[in-house]
C-alpha atoms as a PDB file:
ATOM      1  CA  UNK A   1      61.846 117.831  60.475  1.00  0.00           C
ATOM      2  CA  UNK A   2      65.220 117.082  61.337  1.00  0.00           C
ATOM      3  CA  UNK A   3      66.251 113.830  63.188  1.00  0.00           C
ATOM      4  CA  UNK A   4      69.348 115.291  65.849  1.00  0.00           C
ATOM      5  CA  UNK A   5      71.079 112.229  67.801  1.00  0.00           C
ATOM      6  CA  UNK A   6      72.067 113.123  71.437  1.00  0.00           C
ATOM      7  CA  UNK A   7      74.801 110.429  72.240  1.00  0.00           C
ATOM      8  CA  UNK A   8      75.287 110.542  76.579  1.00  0.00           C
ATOM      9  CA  UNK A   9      78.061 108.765  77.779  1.00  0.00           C
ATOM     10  CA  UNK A  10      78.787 107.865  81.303  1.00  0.00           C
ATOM     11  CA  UNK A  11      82.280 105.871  81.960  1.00  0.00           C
ATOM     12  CA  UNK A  12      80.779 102.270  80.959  1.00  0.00           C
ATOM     13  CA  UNK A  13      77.319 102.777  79.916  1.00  0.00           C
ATOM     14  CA  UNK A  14      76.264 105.171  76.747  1.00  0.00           C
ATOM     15  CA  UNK A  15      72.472 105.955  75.834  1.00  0.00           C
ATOM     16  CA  UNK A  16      71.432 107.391  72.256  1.00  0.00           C
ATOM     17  CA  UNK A  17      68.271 109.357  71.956  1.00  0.00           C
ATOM     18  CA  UNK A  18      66.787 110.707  68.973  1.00  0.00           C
ATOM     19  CA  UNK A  19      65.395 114.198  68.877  1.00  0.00           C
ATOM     20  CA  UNK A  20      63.262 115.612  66.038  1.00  0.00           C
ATOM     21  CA  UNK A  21      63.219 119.322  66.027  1.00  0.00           C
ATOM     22  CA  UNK A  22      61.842 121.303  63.057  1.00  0.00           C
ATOM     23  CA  UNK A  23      64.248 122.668  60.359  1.00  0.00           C
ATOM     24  CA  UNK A  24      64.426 126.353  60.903  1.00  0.00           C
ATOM     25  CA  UNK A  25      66.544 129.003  61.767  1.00  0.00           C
ATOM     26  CA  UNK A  26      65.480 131.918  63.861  1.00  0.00           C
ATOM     27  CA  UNK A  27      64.989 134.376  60.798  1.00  0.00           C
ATOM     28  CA  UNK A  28      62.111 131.871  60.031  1.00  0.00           C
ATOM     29  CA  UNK A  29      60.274 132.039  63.294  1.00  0.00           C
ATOM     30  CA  UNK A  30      57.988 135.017  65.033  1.00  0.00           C
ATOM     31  CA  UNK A  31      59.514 135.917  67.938  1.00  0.00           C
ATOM     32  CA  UNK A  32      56.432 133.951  70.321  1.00  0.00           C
ATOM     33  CA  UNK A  33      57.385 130.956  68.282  1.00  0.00           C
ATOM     34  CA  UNK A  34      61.339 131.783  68.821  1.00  0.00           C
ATOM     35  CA  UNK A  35      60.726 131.814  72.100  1.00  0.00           C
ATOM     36  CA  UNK A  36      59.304 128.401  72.814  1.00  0.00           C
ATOM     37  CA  UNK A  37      61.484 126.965  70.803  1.00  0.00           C
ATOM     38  CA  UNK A  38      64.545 128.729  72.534  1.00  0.00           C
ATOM     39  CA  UNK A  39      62.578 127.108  76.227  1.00  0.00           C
ATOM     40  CA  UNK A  40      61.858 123.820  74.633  1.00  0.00           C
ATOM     41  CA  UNK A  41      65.266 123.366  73.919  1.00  0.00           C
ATOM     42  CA  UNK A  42      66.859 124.569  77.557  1.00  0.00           C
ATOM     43  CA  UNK A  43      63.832 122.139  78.633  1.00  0.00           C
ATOM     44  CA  UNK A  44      65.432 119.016  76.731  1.00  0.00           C
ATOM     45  CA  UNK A  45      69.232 120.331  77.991  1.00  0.00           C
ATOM     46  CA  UNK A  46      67.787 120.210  81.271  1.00  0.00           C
ATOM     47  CA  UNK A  47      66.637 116.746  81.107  1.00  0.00           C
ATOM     48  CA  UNK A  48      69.508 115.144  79.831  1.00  0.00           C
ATOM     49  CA  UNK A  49      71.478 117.054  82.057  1.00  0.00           C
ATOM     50  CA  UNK A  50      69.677 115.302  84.676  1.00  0.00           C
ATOM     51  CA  UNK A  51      69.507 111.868  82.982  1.00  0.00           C
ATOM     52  CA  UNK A  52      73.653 111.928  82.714  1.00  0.00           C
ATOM     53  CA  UNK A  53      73.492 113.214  86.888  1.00  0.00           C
ATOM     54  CA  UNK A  54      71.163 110.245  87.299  1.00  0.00           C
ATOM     55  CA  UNK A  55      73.548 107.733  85.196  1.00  0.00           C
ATOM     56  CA  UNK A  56      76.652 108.845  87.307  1.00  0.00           C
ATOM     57  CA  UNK A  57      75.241 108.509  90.494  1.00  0.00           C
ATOM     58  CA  UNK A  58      73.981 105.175  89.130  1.00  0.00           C
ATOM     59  CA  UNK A  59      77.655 104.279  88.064  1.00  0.00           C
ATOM     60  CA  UNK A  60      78.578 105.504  91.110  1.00  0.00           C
ATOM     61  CA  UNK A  61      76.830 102.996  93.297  1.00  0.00           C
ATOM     62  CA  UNK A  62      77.693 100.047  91.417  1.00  0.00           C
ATOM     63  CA  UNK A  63      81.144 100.618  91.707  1.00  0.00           C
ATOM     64  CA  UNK A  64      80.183 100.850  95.722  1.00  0.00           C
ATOM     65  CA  UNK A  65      78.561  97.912  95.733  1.00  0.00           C
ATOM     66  CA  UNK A  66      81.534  95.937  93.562  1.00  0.00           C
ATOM     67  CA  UNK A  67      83.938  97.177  96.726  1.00  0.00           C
ATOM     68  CA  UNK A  68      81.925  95.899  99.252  1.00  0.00           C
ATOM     69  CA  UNK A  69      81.482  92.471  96.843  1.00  0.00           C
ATOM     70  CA  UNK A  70      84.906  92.215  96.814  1.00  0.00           C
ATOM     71  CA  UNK A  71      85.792  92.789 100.724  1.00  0.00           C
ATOM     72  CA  UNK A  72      83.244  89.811 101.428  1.00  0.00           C
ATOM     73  CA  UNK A  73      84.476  88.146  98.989  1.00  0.00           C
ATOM     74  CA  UNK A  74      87.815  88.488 101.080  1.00  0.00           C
ATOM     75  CA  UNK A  75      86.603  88.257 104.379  1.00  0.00           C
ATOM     76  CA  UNK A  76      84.636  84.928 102.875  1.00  0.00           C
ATOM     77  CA  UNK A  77      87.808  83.354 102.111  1.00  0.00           C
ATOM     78  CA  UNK A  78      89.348  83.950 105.396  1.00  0.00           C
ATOM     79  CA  UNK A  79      86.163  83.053 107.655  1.00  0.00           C
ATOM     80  CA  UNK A  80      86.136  79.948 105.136  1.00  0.00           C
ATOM     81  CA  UNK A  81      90.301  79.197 105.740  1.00  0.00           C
ATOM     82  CA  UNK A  82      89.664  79.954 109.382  1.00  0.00           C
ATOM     83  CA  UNK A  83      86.694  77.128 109.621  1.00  0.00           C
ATOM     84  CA  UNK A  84      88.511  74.132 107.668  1.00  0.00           C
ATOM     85  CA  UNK A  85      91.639  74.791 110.066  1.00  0.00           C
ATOM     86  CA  UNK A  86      89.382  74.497 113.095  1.00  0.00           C
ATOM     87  CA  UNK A  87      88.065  71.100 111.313  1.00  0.00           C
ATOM     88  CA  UNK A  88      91.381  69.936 110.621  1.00  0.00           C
ATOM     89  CA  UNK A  89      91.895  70.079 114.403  1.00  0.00           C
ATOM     90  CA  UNK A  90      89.200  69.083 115.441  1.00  0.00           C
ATOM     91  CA  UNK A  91      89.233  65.180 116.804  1.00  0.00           C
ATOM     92  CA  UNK A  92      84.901  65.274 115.728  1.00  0.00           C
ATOM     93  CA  UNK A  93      86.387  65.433 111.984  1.00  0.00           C
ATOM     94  CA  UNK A  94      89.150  63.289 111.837  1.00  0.00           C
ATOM     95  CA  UNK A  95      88.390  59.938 110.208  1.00  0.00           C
ATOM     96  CA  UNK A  96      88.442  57.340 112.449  1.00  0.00           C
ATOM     97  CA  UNK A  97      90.470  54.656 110.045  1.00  0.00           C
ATOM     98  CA  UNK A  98      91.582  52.162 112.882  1.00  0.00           C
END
C-alpha cells in the first residue's frame, strides 16, 4: 500500500489527510474489483469536495463575524465618547473642590 497525501487549502486554514490506497494499476485488477475501486475513489473526491465547501463556508462566516466585531467595536467607541461628554457636562460629575 501506498501512503497518497491530500493537502486542502482554504484561504487561511490548510488540512492534510493521509490516504492509503493499494498499489495497482488497472491492468492488475478484475474488472468487479476495477470498479469499486474506480467508486471508492469518486467516494473520497466527493468527501473532500465537501469538506473544502464546508471549510469555505466556515471561512466565510468568520470573516462575517470579524465585520460585525469591528462595527461594534466602532459604534463602542462612539457610544463610549458620547457618554464621557455627557459626564463632562454633567454638574452630578464635576468635583466639587471648593
Amino acid at each position: 500500500m501506498e501512503l497518497h497525501h491530500i493537502l486542502i487549502r482554504s484561504e487561511s486554514i490548510e488540512f492534510c489527510y493521509f490516504v492509503r490506497l493499494k498499489a495497482m494499476s488497472d491492468e492488475d485488477l478484475d474488472p468487479e474489483m476495477a470498479q469499486e475501486v474506480q467508486e471508492e475513489k469518486k467516494h473520497l473526491i466527493g468527501q473532500i469536495l465537501d469538506l473544502q465547501n464546508t471549510l469555505d463556508e466556515f471561512s466565510s462566516k468568520v470573516d462575517t463575524v470579524k465585520e460585525e466585531n469591528l462595527k461594534l467595536k466602532a459604534e463602542n467607541q462612539v457610544l463610549g465618547q458620547y457618554i464621557e461628554s455627557l459626564m463632562t457636562a454633567s454638574t452630578m460629575f464635576q468635583s466639587t473642590d471648593n
